[in-house]
Each structure stands twice: as C-alpha cells, then as structure tokens.
Protein backbone atom coordinates (compact mmCIF):
# COMPACT_ATOMS: atom_id res chain seq x y z
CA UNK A 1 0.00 0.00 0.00
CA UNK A 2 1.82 3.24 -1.22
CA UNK A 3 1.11 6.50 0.71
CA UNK A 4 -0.85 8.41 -2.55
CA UNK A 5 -3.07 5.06 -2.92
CA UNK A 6 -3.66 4.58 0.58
CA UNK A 7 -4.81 8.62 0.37
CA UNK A 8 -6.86 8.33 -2.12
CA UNK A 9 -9.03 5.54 -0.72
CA UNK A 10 -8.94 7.29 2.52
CA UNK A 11 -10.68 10.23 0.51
CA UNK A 12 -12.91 8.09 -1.41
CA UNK A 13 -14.76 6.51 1.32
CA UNK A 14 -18.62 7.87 1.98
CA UNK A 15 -19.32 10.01 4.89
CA UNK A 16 -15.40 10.71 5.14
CA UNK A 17 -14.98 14.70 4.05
CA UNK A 18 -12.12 15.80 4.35
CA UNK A 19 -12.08 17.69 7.67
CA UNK A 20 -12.38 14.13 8.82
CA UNK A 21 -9.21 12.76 6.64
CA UNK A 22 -7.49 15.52 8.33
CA UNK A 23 -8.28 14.30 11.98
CA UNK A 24 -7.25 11.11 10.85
CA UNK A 25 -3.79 12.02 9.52
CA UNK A 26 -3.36 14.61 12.74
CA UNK A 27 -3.70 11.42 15.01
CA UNK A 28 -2.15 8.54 12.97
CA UNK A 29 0.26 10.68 11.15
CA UNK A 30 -0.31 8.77 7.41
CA UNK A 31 -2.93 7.27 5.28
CA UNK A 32 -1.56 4.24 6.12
CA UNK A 33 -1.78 4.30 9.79
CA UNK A 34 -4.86 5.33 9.31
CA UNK A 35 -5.98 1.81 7.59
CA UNK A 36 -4.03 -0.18 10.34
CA UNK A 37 -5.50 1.37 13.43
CA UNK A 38 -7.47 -0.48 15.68
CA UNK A 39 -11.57 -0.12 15.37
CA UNK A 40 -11.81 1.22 19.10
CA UNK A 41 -8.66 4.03 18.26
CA UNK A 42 -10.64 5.36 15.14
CA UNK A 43 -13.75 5.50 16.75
CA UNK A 44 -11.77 7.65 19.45
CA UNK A 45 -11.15 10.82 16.75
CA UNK A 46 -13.80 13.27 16.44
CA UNK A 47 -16.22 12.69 13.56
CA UNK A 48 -15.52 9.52 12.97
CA UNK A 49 -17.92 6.89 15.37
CA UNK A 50 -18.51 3.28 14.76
CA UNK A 51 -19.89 3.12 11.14
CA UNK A 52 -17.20 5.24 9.59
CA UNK A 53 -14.38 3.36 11.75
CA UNK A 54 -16.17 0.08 10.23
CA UNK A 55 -15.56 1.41 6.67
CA UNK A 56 -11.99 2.38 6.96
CA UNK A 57 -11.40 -1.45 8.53
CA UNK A 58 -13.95 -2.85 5.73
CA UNK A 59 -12.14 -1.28 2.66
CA UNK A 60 -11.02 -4.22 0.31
CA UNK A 61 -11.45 -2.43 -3.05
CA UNK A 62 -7.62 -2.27 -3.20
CA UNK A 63 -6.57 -3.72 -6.62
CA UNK A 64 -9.46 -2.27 -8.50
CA UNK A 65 -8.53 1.16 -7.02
CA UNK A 66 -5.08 0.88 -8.37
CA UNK A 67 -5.91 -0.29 -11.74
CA UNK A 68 -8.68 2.27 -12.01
CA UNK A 69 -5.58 5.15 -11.20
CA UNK A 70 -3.71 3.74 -14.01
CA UNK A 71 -6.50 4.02 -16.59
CA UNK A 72 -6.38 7.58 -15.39
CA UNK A 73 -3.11 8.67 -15.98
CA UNK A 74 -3.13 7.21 -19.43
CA UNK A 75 -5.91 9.60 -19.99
CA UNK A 76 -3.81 12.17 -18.50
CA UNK A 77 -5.52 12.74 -15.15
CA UNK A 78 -3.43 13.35 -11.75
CA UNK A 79 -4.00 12.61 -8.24
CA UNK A 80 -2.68 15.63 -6.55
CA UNK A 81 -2.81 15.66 -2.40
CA UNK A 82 -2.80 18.33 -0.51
CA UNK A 83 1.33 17.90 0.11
CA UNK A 84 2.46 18.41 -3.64
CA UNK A 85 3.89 21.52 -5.15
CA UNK A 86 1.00 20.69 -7.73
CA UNK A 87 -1.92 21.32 -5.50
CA UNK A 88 -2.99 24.71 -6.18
CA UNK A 89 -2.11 27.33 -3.89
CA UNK A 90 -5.42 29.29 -4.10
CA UNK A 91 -7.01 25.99 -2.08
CA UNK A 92 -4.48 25.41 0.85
CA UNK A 93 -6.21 27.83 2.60
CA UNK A 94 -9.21 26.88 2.69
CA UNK A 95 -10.45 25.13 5.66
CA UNK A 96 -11.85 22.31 4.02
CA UNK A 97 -9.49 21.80 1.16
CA UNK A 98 -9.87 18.50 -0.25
CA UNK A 99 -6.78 16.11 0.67
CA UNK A 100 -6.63 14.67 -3.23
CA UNK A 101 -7.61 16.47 -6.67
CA UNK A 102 -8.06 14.85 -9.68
CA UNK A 103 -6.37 17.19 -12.46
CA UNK A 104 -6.45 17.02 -15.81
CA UNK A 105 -4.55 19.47 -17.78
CA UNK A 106 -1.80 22.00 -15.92
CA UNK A 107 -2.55 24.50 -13.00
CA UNK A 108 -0.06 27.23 -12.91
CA UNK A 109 1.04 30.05 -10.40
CA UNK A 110 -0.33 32.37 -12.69
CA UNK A 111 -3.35 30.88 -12.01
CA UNK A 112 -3.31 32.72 -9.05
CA UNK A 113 -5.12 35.89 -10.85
CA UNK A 114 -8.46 34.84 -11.53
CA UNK A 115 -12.26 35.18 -11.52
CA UNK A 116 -14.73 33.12 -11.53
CA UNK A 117 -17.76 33.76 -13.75
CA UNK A 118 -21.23 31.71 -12.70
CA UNK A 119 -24.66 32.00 -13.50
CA UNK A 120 -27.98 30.49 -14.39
CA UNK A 121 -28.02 27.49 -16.66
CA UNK A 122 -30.88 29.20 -19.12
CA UNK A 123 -29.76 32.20 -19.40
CA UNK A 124 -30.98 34.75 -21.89
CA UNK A 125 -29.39 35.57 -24.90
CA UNK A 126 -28.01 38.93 -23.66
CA UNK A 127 -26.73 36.81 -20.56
CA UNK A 128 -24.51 34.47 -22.41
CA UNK A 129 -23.34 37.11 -25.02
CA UNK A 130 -22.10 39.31 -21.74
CA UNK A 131 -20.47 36.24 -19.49
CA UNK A 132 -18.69 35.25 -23.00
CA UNK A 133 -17.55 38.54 -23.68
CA UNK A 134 -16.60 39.76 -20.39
CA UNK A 135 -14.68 36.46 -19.99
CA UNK A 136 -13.40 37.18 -23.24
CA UNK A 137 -11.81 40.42 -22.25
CA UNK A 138 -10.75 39.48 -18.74
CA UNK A 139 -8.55 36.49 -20.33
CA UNK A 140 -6.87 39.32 -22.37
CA UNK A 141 -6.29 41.17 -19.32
CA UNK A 142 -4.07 37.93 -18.27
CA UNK A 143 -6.85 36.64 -16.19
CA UNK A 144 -7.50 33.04 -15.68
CA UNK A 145 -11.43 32.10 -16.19
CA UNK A 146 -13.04 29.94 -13.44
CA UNK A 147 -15.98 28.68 -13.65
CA UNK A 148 -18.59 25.17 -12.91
CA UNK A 149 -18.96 23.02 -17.07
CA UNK A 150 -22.44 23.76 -16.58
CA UNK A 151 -24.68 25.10 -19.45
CA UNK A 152 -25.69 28.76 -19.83
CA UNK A 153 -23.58 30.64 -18.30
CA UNK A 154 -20.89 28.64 -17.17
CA UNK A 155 -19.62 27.30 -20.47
CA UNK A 156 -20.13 30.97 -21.67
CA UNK A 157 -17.65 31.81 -19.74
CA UNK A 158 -14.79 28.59 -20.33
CA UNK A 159 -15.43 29.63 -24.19
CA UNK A 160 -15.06 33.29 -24.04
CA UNK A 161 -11.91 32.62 -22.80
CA UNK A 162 -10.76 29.80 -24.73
CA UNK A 163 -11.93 32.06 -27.96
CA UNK A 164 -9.43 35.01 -26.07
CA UNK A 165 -6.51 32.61 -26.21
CA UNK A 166 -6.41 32.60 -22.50
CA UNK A 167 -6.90 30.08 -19.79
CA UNK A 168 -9.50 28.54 -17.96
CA UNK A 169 -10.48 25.80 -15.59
CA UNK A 170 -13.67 23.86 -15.04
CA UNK A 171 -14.47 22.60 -11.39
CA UNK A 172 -16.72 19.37 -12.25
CA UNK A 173 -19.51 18.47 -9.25
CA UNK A 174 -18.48 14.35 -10.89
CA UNK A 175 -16.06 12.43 -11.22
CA UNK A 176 -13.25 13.60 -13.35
CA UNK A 177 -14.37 10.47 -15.49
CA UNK A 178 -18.07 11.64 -15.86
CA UNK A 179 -18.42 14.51 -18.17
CA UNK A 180 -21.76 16.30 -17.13
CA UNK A 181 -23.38 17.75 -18.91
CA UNK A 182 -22.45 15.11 -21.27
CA UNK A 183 -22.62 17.40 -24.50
CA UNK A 184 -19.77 19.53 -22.46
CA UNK A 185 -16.66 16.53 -23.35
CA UNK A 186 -15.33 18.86 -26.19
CA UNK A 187 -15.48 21.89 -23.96
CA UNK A 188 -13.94 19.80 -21.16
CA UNK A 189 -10.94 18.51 -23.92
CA UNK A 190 -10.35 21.94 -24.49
CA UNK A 191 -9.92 23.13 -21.23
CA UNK A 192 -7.43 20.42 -20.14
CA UNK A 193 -4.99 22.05 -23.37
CA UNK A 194 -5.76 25.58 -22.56
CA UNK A 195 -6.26 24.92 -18.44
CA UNK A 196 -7.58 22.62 -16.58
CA UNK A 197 -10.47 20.50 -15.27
CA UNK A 198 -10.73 19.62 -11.46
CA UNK A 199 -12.51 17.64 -9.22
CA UNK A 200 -12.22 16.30 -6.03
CA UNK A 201 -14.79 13.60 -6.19
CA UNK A 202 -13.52 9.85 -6.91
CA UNK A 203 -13.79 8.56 -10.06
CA UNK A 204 -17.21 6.99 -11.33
CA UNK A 205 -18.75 9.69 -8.97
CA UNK A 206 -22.41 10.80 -10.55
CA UNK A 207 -23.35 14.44 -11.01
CA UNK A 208 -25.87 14.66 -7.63
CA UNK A 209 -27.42 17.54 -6.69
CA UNK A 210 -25.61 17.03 -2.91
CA UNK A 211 -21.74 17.49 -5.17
CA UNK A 212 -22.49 20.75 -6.86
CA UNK A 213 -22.03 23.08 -3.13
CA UNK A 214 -18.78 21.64 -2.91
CA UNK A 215 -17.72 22.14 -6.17
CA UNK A 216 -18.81 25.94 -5.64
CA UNK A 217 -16.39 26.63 -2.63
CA UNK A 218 -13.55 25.50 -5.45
CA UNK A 219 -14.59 28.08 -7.80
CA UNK A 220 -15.34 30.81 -5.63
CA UNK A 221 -11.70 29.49 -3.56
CA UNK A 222 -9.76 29.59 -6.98
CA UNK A 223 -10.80 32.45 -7.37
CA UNK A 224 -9.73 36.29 -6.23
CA UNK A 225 -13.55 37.36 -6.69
CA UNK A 226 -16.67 36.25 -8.25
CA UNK A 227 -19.08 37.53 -11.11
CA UNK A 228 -22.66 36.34 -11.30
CA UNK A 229 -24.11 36.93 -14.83
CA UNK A 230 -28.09 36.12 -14.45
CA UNK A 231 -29.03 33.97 -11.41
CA UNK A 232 -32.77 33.23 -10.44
CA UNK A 233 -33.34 33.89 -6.77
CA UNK A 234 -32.72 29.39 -6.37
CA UNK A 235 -29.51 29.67 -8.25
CA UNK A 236 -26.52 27.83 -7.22
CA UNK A 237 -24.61 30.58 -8.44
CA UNK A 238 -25.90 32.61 -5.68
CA UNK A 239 -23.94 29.52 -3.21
CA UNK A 240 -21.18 30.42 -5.06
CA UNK A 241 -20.84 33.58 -4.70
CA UNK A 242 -21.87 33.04 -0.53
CA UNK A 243 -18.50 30.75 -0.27
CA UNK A 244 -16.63 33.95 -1.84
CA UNK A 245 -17.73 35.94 0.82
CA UNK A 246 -17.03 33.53 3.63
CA UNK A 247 -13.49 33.74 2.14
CA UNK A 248 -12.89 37.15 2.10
CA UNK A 249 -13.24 37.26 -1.85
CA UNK A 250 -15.15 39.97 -3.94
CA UNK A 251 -18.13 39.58 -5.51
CA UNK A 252 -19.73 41.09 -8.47
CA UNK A 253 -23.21 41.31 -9.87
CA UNK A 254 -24.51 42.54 -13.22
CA UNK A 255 -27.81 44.36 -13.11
CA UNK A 256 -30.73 42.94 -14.70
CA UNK A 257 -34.19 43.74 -15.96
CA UNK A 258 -36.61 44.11 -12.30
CA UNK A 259 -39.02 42.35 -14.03
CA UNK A 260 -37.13 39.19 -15.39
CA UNK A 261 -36.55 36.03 -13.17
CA UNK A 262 -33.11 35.18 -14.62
CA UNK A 263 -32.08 39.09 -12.83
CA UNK A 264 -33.72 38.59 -9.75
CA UNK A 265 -31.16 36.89 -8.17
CA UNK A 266 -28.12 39.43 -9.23
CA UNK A 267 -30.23 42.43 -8.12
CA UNK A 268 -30.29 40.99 -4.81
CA UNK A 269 -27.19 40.64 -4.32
CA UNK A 270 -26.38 43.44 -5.32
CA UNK A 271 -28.78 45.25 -2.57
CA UNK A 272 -26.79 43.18 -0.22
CA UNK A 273 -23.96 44.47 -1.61
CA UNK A 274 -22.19 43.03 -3.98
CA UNK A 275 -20.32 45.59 -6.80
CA UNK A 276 -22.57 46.44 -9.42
CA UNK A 277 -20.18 46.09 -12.92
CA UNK A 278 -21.73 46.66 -16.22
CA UNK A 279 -17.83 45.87 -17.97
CA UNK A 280 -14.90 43.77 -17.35
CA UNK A 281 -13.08 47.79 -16.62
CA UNK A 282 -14.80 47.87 -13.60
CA UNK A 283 -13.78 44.34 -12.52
CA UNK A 284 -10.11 45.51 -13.35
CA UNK A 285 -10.62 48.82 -11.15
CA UNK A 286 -11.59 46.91 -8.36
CA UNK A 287 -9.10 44.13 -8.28
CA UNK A 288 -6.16 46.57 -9.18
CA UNK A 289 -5.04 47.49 -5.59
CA UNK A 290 -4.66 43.63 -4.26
CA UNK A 291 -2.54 43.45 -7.97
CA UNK A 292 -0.39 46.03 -6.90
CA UNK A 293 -1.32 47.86 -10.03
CA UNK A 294 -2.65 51.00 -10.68
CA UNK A 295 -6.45 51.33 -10.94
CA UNK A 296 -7.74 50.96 -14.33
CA UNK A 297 -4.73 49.49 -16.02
CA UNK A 298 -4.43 45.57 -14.49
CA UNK A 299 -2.29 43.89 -16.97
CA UNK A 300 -3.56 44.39 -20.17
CA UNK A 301 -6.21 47.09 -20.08
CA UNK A 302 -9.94 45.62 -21.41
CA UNK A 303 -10.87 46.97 -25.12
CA UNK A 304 -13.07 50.54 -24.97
CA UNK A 305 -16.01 50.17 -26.55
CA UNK A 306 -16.91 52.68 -29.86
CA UNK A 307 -18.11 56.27 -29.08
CA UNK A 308 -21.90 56.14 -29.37
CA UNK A 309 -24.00 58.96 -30.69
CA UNK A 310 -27.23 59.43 -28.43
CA UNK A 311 -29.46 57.98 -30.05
CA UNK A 312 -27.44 54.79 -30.29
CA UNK A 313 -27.15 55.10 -26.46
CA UNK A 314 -30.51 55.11 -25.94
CA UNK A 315 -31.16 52.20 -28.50
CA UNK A 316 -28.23 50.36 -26.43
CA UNK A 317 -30.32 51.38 -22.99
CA UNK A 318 -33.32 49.89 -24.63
CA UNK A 319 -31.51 46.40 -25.37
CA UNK A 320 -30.27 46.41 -22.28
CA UNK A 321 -33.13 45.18 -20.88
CA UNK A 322 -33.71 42.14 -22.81
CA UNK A 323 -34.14 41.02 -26.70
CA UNK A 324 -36.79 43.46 -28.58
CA UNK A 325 -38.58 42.87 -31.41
CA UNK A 326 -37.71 45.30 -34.35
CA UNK A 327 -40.88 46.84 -33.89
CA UNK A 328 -41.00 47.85 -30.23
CA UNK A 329 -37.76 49.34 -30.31
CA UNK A 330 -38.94 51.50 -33.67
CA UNK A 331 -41.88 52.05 -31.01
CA UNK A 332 -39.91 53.59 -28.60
CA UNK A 333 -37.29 55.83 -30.24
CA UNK A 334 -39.84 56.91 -32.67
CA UNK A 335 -37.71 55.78 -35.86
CA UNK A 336 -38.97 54.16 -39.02
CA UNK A 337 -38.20 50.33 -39.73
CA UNK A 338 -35.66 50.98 -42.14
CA UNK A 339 -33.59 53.38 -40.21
CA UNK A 340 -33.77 51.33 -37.16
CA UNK A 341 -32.17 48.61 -38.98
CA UNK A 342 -29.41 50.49 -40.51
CA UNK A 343 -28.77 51.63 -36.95
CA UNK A 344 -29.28 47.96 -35.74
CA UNK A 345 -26.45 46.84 -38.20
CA UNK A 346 -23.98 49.56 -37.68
CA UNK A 347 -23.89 48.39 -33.79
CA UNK A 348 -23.76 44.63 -35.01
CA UNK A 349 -20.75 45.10 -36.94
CA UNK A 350 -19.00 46.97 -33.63
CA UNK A 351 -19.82 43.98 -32.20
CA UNK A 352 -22.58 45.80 -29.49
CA UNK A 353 -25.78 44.27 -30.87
CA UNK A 354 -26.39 40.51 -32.10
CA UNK A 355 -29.77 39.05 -34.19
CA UNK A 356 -32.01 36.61 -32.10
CA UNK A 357 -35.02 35.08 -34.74
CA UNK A 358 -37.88 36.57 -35.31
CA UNK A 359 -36.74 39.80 -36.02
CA UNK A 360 -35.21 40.35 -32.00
CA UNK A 361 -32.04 41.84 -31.46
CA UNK A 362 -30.04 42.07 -27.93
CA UNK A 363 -27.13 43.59 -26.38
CA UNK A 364 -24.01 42.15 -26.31
C-alpha cells in the first residue's frame, strides 16, 4: 500500500470529508496508519464513530482502485494531495481543502489571478453574449477564467476565454471520469490544453445535486472574486458567490431587468452588496489594488467600446433590458423600420448588438 493510494481511498470513502481525513492524519500521522489502526482508536477521533471506523477497517477495493488510477493517468488525469507543489495554492487555505484532486490538464502560479464567472443554466441571450464577452476580455487582461462546465452561463464563460486565447479551468460536481453535462466533453478537452479541469470527487462519482455546493467553494476558492451573470433567486450561483464571501473574496453582480426572473437573483445581491459592474473595466478597477497595479490598467487594459452617438445610447439602454422585437424598439425611439435597422447593423458590426429570430435583437 503506497502513501498516494492509501490517500486516495482514505478520501474516497462515503461520509469521510475531508475535515475528517485531516483528523485522521493529525492522530495517525499517514494514510496508512490510518488503515491499520485499531476499530476502538478510530472511533476515538472526532467525527468519525462506529460506522465510519467500520468502513476504513472494511475497505477491500484495493486492486481495482489501483488499476482504475492507471486508466487515469493514461488519460492524463493526476492525483494531486494536498502535500504536492502541484496542488494549487489558491485551495491550501481553505479550511476544508480536499486532501486529493483529480487534475487534468496543468494549473499554474499564474493561475493565481483569476475570476470566476457563474450563472444560471438558461440564461438569456443577452446573458450568455455578456459572461462570453466579459470572460473574453478578462482572459486578455491575463486573467484566468473559473468557472462550474455547466450550461448557460458557465460554459459561456470557459469559451469566451478559450476564444481570447487565455486560460480557464472547469471545477466538475463528478467524477473527473463523468463529463456532465455530457454534451460539455469537447469543452472539457479543451480546457485540459488551454487549463484545466478539477474535481475532487472519486472517479465513477455521478453528477448529484448534494456534489455541486462543494464544487462551488472550489470556484469561488480559486478564485480572487466572483461575477454572477443572471441567477434566479434558487440559483446555485448565488452559493457560489456566498463561499466567496465567507473567504474574504469579492463579488460582483450585473444588473438585470426588475421584471425578469433570470435578474432577480443578481439584483439581490447586489442590494446586499455586492459591486454592481456593467464591464470587465470595472472588474479591473476593483481588483487593481490587491494586484499592486494602478487602478484601471491591471495587466492588459480591457478593449473601450466605440463612441456612441445618443441615439445609439438610448437604442443600447433599450436592449439592455432584454431582446426586442424590431418593432418595439422602432416604437420607442420613434424611428422608421428601415432606419432602425441600418442603426441595428452599424452596432452589429461593432460587435454591441447581435440578431435573435424573429426579427429580436439584444445587447451584447
């Protein structure tokens, strides 16, 4: 029994977090003590009791555990404990750090400066243009996107920065072995080149609904702050960005439509608090002094977007709020059709304004 297998079984068994793996080593000083100690000395260590101390002397799954390891690593997938230079220094200080991490792909030390971007998983179209884009320009910056492989907003924000040429790293609520959701394995392939892809469940471990808070305290703890893009007032997001503020980290909340569900979760945060942005330049301002860097200019500076003429702003106001049909918006600035639509495509080729069908445009 080597110390890293001995580890990870430790960390695999149910009911055995890893506050508990910790008591364990602090008393028996390795994994492997751990597995020889007496039934009556386990059940002596806070936490543990008689049925956990029964599975620690019950585990038999030895060989199979060992096997399973090496079909890992020839898919390129680490087991990383908390001791290795590997382990990424954003976690160690978290209380309840997990003790192993599965890792696929590289985490660096400039991983160090990032944010994590969360949000509903239906978001609207104006949602998911805005998480890609201010991922987009945050990965340009030099930041590192963080974020959960869900849909909607999530993977909005892994492929705004892929698209960036930056990196970014998905924290998986599964195993490391069970893509989810499922039609997310080419994202996930692309993150382990340009990233990496975390978790710090075992292997063959199914995407339940109990995983996905633990997963959020990784993204929020790999994190220097946190943006929500669109959250209902049930989101997960809104756990996410909770565990940020339980570890001292920032969070960040983009305003929304008062009448739309997908915003009613960001407004309230923002009443509680959290820093209203409307563009990755305010993100920058705000994170500039624990960069050491003067405000406004982290790295490399985000894009400025084109000069608008007033009318233009108030078309932009208008989208703001949600995709509009053609004809509302000619509605409420008083324009004809056709002029609208010349207007429409001037901010589409900026790069402002994208098509949805049926004649609805949004902001982007």
């Amino acid at each position: 029994m080597s110390p890293e297998l001995a580890l990870v079984a430790l960390s695999s068994l149910p009911d055995i977090g890893p506050l508990a793996v910790r008591r364990l080593l602090q008393c028996f000083g390795s994994p492997e003590a751990v597995f020889a100690a007496p039934l009556r000395e386990l059940m002596k260590v806070e936490g543990i009791g008689l049925k956990r101390a029964q599975r620690i002397k019950g585990f038999s799954r030895w060989q199979a555990l060992q096997q399973g390891l090496r079909e890992l690593a020839q898919k390129g997938v680490r087991t990383v404990s908390l001791e290795s230079p590997e382990y990424p220094a954003m976690l160690r200080h978290l209380p309840d750090a997990p003790v192993v991490l599965y890792i696929r792909g590289r985490v660096l030390q400039a991983d160090a400066r990032a944010l994590a971007i969360v949000g509903t998983r239906t978001p609207t179209p104006y949602g998911l243009s805005l998480a890609e884009r201010i991922a987009g320009e945050l990965a340009r910056a030099g930041f590192t996107i963080i974020s959960g492989l869900a849909r909607g907003v999530d993977s909005a924000a892994h492929r705004g920065a892929l698209k960036a040429g930056g990196r970014s790293i998905g924290v998986l609520g599964s195993g490391i072995d069970v893509p989810y959701p499922r039609e997310n394995r080419p994202l996930m392939e692309s993150l382990s080149r340009s990233g990496a892809v975390i978790s710090e469940f075992p292997p063959g471990t199914a995407p339940e609904r109990k995983n996905f808070p633990r997963r959020n305290r990784l993204i929020s703890g790999l994190s220097m702050g946190v943006l929500v893009v669109e959250a209902t007032q049930d989101s997960g997001s809104l756990i996410t960005a909770q565990y940020a503020l339980e570890q001292g980290k920032e969070v960040f909340s983009v305003p929304g439509n008062v009448d739309s569900g997908f915003s009613r979760g960001t407004n309230e945060l923002i009443k509680q608090g959290a820093r209203l942005i409307t563009s990755s330049r305010d993100i920058l301002q705000e994170l500039a002094p624990q960069l050491g860097e003067p405000p406004g200019s982290p790295g490399q500076e985000a894009p400025r977007g084109p000069a608008l003429s007033p009318q233009q702003a108030r078309l932009c106001e208008l989208l703001s709020q949600g995709p509009r049909h053609v004809d509302e918006l000619a509605r409420a600035l008083g324009m004809e059709a056709q002029s609208l639509l010349r207007m429409l495509l001037e901010l589409e080729l900026q790069g402002l304004v994208r098509q949805a069908p049926g004649k609805r445009f949004y902001l982007c």
